[in-house]
C-alpha atoms as a PDB file:
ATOM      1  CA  UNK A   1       0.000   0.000   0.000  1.00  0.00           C
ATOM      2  CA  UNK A   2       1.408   3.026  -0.597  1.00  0.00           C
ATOM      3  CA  UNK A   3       0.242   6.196   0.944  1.00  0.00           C
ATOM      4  CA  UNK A   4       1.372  10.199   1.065  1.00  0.00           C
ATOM      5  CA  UNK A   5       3.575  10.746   3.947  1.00  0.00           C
ATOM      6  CA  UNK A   6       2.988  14.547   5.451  1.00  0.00           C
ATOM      7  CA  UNK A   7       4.575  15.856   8.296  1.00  0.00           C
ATOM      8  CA  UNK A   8       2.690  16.360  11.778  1.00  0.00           C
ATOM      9  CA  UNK A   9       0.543  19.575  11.228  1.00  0.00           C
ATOM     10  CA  UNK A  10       0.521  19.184   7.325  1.00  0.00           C
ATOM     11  CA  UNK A  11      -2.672  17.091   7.360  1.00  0.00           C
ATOM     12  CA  UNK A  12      -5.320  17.979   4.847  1.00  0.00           C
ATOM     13  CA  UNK A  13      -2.510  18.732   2.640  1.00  0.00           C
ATOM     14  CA  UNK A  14      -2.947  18.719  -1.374  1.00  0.00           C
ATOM     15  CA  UNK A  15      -0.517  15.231  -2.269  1.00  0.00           C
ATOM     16  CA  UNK A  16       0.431  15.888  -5.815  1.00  0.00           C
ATOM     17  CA  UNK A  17       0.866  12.762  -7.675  1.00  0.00           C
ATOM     18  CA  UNK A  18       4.730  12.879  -8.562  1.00  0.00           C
ATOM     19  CA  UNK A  19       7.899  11.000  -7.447  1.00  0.00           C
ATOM     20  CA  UNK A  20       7.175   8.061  -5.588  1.00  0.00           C
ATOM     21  CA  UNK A  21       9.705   6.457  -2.243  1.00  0.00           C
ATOM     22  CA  UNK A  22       9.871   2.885  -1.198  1.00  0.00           C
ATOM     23  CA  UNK A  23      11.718   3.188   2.281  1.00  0.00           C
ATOM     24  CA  UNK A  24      12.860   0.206   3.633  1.00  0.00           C
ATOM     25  CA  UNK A  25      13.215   0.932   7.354  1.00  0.00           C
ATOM     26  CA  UNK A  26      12.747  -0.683  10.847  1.00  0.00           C
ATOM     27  CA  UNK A  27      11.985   0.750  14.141  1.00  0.00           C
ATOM     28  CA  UNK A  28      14.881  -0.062  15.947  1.00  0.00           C
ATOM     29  CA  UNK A  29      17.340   1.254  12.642  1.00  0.00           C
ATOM     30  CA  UNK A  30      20.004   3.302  14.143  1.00  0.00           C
ATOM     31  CA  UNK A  31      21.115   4.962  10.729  1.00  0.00           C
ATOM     32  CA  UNK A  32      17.418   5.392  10.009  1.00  0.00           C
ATOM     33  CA  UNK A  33      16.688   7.401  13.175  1.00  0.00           C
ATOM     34  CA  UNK A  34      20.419   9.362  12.197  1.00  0.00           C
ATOM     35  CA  UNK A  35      18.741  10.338   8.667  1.00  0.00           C
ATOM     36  CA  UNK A  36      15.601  11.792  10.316  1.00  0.00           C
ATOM     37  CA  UNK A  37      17.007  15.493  10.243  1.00  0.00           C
ATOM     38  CA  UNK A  38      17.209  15.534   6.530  1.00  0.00           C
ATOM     39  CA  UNK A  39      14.729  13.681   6.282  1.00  0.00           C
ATOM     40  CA  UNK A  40      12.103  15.525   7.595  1.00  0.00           C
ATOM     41  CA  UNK A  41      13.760  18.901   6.226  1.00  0.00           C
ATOM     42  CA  UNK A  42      13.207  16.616   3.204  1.00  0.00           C
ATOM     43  CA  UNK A  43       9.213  16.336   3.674  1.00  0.00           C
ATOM     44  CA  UNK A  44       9.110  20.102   5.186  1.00  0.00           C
ATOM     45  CA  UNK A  45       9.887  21.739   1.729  1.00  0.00           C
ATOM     46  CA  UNK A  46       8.532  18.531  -0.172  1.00  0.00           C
ATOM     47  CA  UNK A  47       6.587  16.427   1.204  1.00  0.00           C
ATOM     48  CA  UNK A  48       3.519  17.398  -0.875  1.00  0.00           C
ATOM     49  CA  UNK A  49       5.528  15.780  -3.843  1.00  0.00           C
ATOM     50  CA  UNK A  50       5.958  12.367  -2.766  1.00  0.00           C
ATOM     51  CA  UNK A  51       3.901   9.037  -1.560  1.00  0.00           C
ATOM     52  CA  UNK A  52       6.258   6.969   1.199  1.00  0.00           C
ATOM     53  CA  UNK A  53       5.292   3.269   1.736  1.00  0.00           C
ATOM     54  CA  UNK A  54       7.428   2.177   4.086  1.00  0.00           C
ATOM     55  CA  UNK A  55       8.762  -1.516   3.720  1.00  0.00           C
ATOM     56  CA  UNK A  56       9.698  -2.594   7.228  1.00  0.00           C
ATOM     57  CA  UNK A  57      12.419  -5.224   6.869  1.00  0.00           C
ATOM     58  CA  UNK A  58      13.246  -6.558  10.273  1.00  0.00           C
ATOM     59  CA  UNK A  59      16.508  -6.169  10.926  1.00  0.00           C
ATOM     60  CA  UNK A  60      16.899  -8.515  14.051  1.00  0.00           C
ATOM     61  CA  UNK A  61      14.837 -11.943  14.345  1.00  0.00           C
ATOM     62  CA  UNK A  62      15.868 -12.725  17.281  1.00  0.00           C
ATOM     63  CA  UNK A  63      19.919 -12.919  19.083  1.00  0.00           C
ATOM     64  CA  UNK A  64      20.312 -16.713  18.253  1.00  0.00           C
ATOM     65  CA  UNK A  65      22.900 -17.276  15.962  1.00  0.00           C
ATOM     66  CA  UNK A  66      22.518 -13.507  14.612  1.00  0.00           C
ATOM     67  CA  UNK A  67      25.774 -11.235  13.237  1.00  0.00           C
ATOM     68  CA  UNK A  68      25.056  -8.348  11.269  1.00  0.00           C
ATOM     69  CA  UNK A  69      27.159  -6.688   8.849  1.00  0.00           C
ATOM     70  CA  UNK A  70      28.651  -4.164  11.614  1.00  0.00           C
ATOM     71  CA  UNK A  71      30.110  -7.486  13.465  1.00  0.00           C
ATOM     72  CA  UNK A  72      27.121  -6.773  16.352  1.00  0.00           C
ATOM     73  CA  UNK A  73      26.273 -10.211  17.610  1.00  0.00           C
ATOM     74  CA  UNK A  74      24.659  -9.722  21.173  1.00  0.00           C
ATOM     75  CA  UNK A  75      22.880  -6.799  22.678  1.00  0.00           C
ATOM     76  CA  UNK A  76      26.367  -5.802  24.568  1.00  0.00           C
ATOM     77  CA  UNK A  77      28.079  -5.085  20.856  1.00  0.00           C
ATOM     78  CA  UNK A  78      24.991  -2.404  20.270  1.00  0.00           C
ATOM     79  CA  UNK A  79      25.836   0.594  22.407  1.00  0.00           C
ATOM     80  CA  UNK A  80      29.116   1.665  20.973  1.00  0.00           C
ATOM     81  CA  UNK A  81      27.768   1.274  17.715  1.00  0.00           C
ATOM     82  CA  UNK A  82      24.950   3.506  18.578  1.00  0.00           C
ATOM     83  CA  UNK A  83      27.637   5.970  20.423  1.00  0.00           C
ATOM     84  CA  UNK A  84      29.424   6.247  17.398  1.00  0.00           C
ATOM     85  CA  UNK A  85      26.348   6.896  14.414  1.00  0.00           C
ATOM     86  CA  UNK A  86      25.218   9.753  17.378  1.00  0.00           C
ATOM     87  CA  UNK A  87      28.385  11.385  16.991  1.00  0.00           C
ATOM     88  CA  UNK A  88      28.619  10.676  13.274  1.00  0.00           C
ATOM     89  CA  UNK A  89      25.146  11.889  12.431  1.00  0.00           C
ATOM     90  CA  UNK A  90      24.955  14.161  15.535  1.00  0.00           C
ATOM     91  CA  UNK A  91      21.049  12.630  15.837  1.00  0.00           C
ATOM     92  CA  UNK A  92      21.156  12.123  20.177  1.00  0.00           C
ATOM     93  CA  UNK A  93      20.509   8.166  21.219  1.00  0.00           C
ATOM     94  CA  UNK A  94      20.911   6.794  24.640  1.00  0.00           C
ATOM     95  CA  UNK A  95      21.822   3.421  24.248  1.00  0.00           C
ATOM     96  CA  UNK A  96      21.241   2.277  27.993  1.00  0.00           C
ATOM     97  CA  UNK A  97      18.219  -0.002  26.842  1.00  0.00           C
ATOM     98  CA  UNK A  98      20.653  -1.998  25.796  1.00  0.00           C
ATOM     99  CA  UNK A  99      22.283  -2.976  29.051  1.00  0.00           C
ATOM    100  CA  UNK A 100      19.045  -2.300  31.514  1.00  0.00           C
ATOM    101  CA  UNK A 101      16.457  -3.989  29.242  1.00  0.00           C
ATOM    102  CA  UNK A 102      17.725  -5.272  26.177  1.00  0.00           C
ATOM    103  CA  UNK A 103      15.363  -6.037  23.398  1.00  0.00           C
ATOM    104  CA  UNK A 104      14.929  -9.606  21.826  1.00  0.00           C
ATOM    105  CA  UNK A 105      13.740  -8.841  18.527  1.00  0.00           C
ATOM    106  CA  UNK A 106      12.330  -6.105  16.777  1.00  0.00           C
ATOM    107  CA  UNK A 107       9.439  -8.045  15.068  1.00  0.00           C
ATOM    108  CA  UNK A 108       6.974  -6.923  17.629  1.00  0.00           C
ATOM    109  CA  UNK A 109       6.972  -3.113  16.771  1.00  0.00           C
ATOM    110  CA  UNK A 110       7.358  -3.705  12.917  1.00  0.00           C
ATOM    111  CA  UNK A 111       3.973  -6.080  13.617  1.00  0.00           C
ATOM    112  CA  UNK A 112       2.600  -3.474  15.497  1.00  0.00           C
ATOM    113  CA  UNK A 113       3.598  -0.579  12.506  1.00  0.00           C
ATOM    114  CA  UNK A 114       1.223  -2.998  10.433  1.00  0.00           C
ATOM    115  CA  UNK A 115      -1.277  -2.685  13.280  1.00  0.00           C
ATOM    116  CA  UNK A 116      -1.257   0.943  12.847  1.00  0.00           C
ATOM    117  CA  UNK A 117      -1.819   1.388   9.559  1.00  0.00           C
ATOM    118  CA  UNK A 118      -4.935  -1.429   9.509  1.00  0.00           C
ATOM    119  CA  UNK A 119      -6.506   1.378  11.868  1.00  0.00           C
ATOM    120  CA  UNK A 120      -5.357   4.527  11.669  1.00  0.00           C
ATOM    121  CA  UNK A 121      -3.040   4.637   7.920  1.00  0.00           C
ATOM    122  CA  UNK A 122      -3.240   7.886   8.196  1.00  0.00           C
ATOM    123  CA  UNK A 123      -0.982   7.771  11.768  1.00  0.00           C
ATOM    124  CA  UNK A 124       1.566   5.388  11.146  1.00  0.00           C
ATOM    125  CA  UNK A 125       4.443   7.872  10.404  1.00  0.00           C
ATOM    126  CA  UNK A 126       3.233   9.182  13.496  1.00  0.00           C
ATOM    127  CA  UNK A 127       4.080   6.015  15.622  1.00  0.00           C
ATOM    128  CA  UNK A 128       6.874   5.125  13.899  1.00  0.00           C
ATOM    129  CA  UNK A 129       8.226   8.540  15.169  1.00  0.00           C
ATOM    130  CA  UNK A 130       6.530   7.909  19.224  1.00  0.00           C
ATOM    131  CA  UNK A 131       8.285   4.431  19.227  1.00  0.00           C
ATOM    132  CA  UNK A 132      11.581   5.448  18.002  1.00  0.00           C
ATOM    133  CA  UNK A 133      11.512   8.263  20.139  1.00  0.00           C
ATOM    134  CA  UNK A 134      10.796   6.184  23.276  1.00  0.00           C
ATOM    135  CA  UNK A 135      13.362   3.622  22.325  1.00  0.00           C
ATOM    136  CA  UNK A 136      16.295   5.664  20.969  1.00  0.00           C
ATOM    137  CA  UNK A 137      15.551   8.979  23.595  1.00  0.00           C
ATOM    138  CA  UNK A 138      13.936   7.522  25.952  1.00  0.00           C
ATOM    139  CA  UNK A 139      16.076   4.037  26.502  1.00  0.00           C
ATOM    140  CA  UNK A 140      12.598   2.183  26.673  1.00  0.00           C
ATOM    141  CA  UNK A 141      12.159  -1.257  24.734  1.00  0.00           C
ATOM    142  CA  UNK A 142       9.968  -0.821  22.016  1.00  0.00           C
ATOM    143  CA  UNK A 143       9.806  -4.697  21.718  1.00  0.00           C
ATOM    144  CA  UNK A 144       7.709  -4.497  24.806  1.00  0.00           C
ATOM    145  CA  UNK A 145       4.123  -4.717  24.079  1.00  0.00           C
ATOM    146  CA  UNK A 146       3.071  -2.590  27.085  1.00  0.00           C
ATOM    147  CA  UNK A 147       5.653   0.230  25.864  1.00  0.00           C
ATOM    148  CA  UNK A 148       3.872  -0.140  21.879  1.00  0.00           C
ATOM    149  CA  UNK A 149       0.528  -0.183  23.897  1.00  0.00           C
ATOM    150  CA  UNK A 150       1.611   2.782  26.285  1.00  0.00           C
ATOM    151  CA  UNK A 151       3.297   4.880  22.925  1.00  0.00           C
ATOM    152  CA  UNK A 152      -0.431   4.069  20.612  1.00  0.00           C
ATOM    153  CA  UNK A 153      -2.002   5.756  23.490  1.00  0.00           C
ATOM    154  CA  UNK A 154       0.580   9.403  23.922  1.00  0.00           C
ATOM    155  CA  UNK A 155      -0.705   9.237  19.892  1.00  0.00           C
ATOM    156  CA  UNK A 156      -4.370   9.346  20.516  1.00  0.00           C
ATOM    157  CA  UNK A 157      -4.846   6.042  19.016  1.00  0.00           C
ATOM    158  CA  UNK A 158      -7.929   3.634  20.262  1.00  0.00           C
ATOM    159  CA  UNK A 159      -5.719   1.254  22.345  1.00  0.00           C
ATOM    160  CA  UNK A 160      -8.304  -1.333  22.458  1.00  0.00           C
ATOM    161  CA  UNK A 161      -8.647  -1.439  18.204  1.00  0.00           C
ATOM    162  CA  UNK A 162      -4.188  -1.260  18.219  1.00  0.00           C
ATOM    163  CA  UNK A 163      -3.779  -4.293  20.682  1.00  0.00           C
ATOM    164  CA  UNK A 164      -6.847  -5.941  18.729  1.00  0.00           C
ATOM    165  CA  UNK A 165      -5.119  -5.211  15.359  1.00  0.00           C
ATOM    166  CA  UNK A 166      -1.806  -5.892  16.771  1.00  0.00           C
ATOM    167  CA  UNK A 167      -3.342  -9.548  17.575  1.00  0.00           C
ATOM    168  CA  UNK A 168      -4.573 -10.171  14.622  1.00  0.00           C
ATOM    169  CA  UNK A 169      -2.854 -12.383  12.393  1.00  0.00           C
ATOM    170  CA  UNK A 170      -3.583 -10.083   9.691  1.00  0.00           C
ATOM    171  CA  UNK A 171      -1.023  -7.474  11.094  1.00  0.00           C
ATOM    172  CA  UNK A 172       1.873 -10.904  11.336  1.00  0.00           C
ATOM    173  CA  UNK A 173       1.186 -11.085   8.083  1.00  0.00           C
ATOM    174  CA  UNK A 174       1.784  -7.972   6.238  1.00  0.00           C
ATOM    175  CA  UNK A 175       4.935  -7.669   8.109  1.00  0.00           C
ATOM    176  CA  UNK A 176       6.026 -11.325   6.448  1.00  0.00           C
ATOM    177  CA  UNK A 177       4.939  -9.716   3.108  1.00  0.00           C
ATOM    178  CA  UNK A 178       7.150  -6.795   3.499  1.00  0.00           C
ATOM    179  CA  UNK A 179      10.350  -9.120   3.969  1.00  0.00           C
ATOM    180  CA  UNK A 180       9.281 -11.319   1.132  1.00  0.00           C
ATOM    181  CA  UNK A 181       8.977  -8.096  -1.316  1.00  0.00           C
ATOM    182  CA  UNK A 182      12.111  -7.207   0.483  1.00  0.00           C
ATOM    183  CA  UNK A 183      14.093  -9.981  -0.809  1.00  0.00           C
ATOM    184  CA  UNK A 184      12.102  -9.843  -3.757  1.00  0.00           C
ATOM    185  CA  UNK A 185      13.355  -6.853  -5.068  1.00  0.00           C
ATOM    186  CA  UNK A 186      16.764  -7.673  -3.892  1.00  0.00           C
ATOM    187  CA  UNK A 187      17.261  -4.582  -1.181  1.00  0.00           C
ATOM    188  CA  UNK A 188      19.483  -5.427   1.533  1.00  0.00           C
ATOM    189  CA  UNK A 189      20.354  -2.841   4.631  1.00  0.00           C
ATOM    190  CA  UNK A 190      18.692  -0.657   6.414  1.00  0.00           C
ATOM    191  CA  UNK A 191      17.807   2.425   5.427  1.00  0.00           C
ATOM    192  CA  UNK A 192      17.323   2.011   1.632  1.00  0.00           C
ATOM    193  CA  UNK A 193      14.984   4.394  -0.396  1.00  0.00           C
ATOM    194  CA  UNK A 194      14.107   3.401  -3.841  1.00  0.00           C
ATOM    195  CA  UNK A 195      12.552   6.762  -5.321  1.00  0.00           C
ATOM    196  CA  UNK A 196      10.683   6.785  -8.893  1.00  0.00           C
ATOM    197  CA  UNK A 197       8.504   9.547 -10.729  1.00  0.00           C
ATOM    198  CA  UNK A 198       7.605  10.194 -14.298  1.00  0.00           C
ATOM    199  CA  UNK A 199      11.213  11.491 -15.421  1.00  0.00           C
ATOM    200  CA  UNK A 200      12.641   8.606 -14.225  1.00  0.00           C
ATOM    201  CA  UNK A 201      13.693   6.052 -16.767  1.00  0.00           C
ATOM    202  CA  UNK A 202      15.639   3.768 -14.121  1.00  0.00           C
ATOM    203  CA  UNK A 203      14.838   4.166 -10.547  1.00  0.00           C
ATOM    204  CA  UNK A 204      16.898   5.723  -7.781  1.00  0.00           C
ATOM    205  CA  UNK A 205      18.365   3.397  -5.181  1.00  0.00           C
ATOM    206  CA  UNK A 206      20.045   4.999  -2.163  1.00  0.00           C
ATOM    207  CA  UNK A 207      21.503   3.027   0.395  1.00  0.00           C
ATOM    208  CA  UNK A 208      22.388   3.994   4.152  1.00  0.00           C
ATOM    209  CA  UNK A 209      21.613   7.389   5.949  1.00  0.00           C
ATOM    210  CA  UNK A 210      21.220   9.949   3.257  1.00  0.00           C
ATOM    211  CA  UNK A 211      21.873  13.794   3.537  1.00  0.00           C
ATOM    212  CA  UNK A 212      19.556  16.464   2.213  1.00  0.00           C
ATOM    213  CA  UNK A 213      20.807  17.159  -0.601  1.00  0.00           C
ATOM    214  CA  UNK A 214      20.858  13.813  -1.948  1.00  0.00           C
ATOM    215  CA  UNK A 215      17.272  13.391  -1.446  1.00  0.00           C
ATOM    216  CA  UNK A 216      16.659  16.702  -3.340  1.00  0.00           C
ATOM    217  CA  UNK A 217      18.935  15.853  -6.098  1.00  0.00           C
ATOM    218  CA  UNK A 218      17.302  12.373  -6.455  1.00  0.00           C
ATOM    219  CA  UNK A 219      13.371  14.199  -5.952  1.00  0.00           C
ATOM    220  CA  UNK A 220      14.570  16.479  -8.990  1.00  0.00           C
ATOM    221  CA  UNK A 221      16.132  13.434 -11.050  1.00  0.00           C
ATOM    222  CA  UNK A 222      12.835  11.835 -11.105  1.00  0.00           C
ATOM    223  CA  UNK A 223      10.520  14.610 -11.581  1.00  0.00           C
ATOM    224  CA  UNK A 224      12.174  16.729 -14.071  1.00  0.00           C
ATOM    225  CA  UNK A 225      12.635  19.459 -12.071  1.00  0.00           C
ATOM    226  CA  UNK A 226      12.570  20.648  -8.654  1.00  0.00           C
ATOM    227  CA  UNK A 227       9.543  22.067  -6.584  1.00  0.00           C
ATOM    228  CA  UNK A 228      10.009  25.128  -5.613  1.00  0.00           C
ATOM    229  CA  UNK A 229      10.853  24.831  -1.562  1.00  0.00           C
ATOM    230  CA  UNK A 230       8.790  25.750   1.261  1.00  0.00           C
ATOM    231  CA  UNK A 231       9.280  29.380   3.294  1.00  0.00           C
ATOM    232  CA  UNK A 232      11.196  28.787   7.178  1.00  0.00           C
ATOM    233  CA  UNK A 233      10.364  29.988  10.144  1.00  0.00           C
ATOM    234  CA  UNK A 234      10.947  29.007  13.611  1.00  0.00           C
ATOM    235  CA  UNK A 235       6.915  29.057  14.084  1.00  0.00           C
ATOM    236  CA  UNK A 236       6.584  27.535  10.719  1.00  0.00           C
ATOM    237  CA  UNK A 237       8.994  24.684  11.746  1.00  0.00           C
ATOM    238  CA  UNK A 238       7.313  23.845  14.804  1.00  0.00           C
ATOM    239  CA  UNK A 239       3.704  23.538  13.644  1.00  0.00           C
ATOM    240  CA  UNK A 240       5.083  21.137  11.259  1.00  0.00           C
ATOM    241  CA  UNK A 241       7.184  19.039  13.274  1.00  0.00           C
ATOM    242  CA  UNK A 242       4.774  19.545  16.426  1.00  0.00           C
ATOM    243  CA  UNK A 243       8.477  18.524  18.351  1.00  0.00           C
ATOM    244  CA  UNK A 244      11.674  17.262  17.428  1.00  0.00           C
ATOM    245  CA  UNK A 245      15.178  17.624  18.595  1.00  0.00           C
ATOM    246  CA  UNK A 246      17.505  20.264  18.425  1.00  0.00           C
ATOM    247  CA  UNK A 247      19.435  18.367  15.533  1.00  0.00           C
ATOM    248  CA  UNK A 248      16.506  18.034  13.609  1.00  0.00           C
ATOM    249  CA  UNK A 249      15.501  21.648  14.096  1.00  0.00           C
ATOM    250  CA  UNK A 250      18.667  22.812  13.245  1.00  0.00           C
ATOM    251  CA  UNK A 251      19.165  21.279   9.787  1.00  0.00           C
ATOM    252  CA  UNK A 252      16.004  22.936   8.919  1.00  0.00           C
ATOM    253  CA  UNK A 253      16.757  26.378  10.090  1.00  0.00           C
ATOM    254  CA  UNK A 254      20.673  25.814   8.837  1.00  0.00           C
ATOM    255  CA  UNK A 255      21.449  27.143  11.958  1.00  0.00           C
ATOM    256  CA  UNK A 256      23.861  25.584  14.561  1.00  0.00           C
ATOM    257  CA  UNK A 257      22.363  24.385  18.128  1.00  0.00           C
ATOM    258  CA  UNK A 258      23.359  26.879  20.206  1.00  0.00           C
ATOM    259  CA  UNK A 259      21.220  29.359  17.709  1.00  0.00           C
ATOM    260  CA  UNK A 260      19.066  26.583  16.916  1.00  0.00           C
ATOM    261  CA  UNK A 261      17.781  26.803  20.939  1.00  0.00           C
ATOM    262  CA  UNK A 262      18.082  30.108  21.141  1.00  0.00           C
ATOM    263  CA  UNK A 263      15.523  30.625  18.515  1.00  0.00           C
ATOM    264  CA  UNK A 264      13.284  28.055  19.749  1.00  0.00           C
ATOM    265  CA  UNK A 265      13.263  29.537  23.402  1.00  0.00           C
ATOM    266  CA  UNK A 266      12.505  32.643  22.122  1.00  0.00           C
ATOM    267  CA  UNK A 267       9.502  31.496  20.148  1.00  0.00           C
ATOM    268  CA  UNK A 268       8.588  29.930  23.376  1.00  0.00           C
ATOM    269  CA  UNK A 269       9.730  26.405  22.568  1.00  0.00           C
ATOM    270  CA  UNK A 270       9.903  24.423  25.551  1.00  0.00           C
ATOM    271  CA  UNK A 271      13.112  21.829  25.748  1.00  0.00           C
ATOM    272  CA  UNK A 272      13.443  18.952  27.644  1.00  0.00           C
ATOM    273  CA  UNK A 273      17.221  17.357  28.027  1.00  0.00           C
ATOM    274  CA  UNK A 274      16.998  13.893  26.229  1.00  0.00           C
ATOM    275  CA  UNK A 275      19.471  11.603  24.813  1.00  0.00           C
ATOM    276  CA  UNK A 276      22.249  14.076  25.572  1.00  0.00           C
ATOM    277  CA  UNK A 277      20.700  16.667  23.658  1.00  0.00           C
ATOM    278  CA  UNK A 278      16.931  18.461  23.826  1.00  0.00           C
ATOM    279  CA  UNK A 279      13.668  17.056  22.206  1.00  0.00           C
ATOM    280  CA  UNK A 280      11.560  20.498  21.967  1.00  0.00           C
ATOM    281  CA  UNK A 281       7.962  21.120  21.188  1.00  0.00           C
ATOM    282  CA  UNK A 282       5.520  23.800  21.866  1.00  0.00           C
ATOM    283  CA  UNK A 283       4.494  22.213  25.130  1.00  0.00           C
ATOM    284  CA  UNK A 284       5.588  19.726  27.964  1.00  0.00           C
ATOM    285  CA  UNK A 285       3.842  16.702  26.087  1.00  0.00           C
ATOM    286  CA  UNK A 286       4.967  13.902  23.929  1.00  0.00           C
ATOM    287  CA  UNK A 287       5.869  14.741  20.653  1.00  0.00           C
ATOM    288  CA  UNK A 288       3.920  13.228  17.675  1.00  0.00           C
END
C-alpha cells in the first residue's frame, strides 16, 4: 500500500501525484533514526511531492545465531555502535536499553507498525516517530508490548482497536509480506529508499543514511525538475514538526544548536534534556 507521507501539522494537505519512495526501514534502525534530520527537512519543503510506503524489513529476528554486517552479535556489541552513528550523524541516542532492558527482537513493533496502519493509515508515520523516540531517547524497549501499547495511546490512538489489530494475524502477516517483497526486489540494509517519478527512466536506489541534498537531487532526477521549496520559520517549523530535537531543528533552520535553541526559546519552545541533547515542542507533552 502506498500512501502520502505529510509531516505532523501538514494534514489535509494537497498530495500531488509525482515521485514516488519505497523506504525500507525498521523501528529499531540506528542509521534510520540518524537520517531523520534531513529527512524531515526533506518532507518540510517537499513532502507534498511524494507518496512513502514504508517496507519494514526486520533487521533482528531474534539474538540466536545472529551477526550483522557491523560485526554486532549480542545486545552488549549495540551501544558503541549507537555511540558512534550519534556522533557521526549528531542525531542524540541513549543506548542504555541496551544494558538495563535489552530487546529480543524487533518483530513486535514492525507487527505493530502494520497494526497501525490497519486502523489509523493515516498515523503510522506518526508512531513510527513515538516508538523510536521512546526507544532511541527515551532508553525504553519498544519490543515491549506494554511500551507499543503505552506509545499508541501518547498518539491518541484507540488502544483497544491497536492491541486488537496488533493480535490479529492479519497485522503478522503484512509484516512477512514486506520481507518477502524485500528480498524480492533484492534490497538489503537498512535504510534504503528506492525513489521513482515520471522522469525517471531507471529508478533511484540509495543506500544507508542519506543527507539532504541527496534526497533533493534524487526528488529532482525523477521529476524533471525541482519544486520550488517551502518558506522557514521558527513558528513555521514547529507547527510542522509539532516537536523534534535540536538536531533536527537545526538542519532545517541551517542554523547551529546553540542558535538553533536560542531561537526556539525565544519562540517559546519548551526543551526537555533527552538523549544528551533536547527534544523540543511547543508544550511539555509527547511529541507526535
Amino acid at each position: 500500500m502506498t500512501t502520502p507521507r505529510t509531516l505532523p501539522g501538514t494534514a489535509g494537505a494537497t498530495q500531488v501525484a509525482g515521485a514516488s519512495i519505497l523506504f525500507v526501514t525498521d523501528p529499531i534502525c540506528s542509521h534510520c533514526w540518524a537520517m531523520e534530520p534531513a529527512w524531515r527537512r526533506f518532507l518540510y519543503h517537499y513532502g507534498e511531492h511524494v507518496e512513502v510506503t514504508h517496507l519494514y524489513g526486520g533487521l533482528l529476528p531474534g539474538w540466536e545465531g545472529f551477526r550483522d554486517s557491523a560485526g554486532i552479535r549480542e545486545p552488549a556489541d549495540i551501544p558503541p555502535h549507537w555511540d558512534e552513528v550519534a556522533e557521526r550523524y549528531g542525531q542524540p541516542i541513549d543506548p542504555s536499553v541496551w544494558h538495563t532492558d535489552p530487546l529480543a527482537s524487533s518483530y513486535p513493533p514492525s507487527v505493530a507498525m502494520h497494526a497501525v496502519r490497519a486502523i489509523a493509515p493515516e498515523r503510522e508515520e506518526d508512531y513510527l516517530r513515538r516508538i523510536r523516540q521512546a526507544l532511541f531517547l527515551e532508553a525504553r524497549n519498544i519490543a515491549r508490548r506494554d511500551v507499543l501499547v503505552a506509545c499508541a495511546r501518547d498518539i491518541g490512538l484507540d488502544v483497544a482497536r491497536f492491541e486488537a489489530a496488533f493480535d490479529a494475524p492479519e497485522s503478522e502477516a503484512a509484516f512477512a509480506a514486506d520481507r518477502a517483497q524485500m528480498r524480492a526486489l533484492g534490497l538489503r540494509g537498512f535504510p534504503t529508499l528506492v525513489v521513482t517519478g515520471p522522469a525517471a527512466e531507471e529508478p533511484w536506489v540509495m543506500r544507508g543514511s542519506q543527507p539532504f541534498f541527496r534526497l533533493e537531487r534524487a526528488l529532482e532526477s525523477v521529476l524533471g525538475e525541482k519544486p520550488p521549496a517551502r518558506e522557514v520559520s521558527v513558528e513555521a517549523v514547529l507547527e510542522a514538526y509539532g516537536s523534534g530535537t535540536t538536531r533536527e531543528f537545526a538542519e532545517v533552520l541551517g542554523l547551529d544548536a546553540e542558535a538553533t535553541e536560542a531561537a526556539l526559546r525565544e519562540a517559546g519552545a519548551k526543551g526537555r534534556p533527552l538523549g544528551g541533547s533536547h527534544l523540543w515542542s511547543r508544550t511539555e507533552e509527547h511529541g507526535r
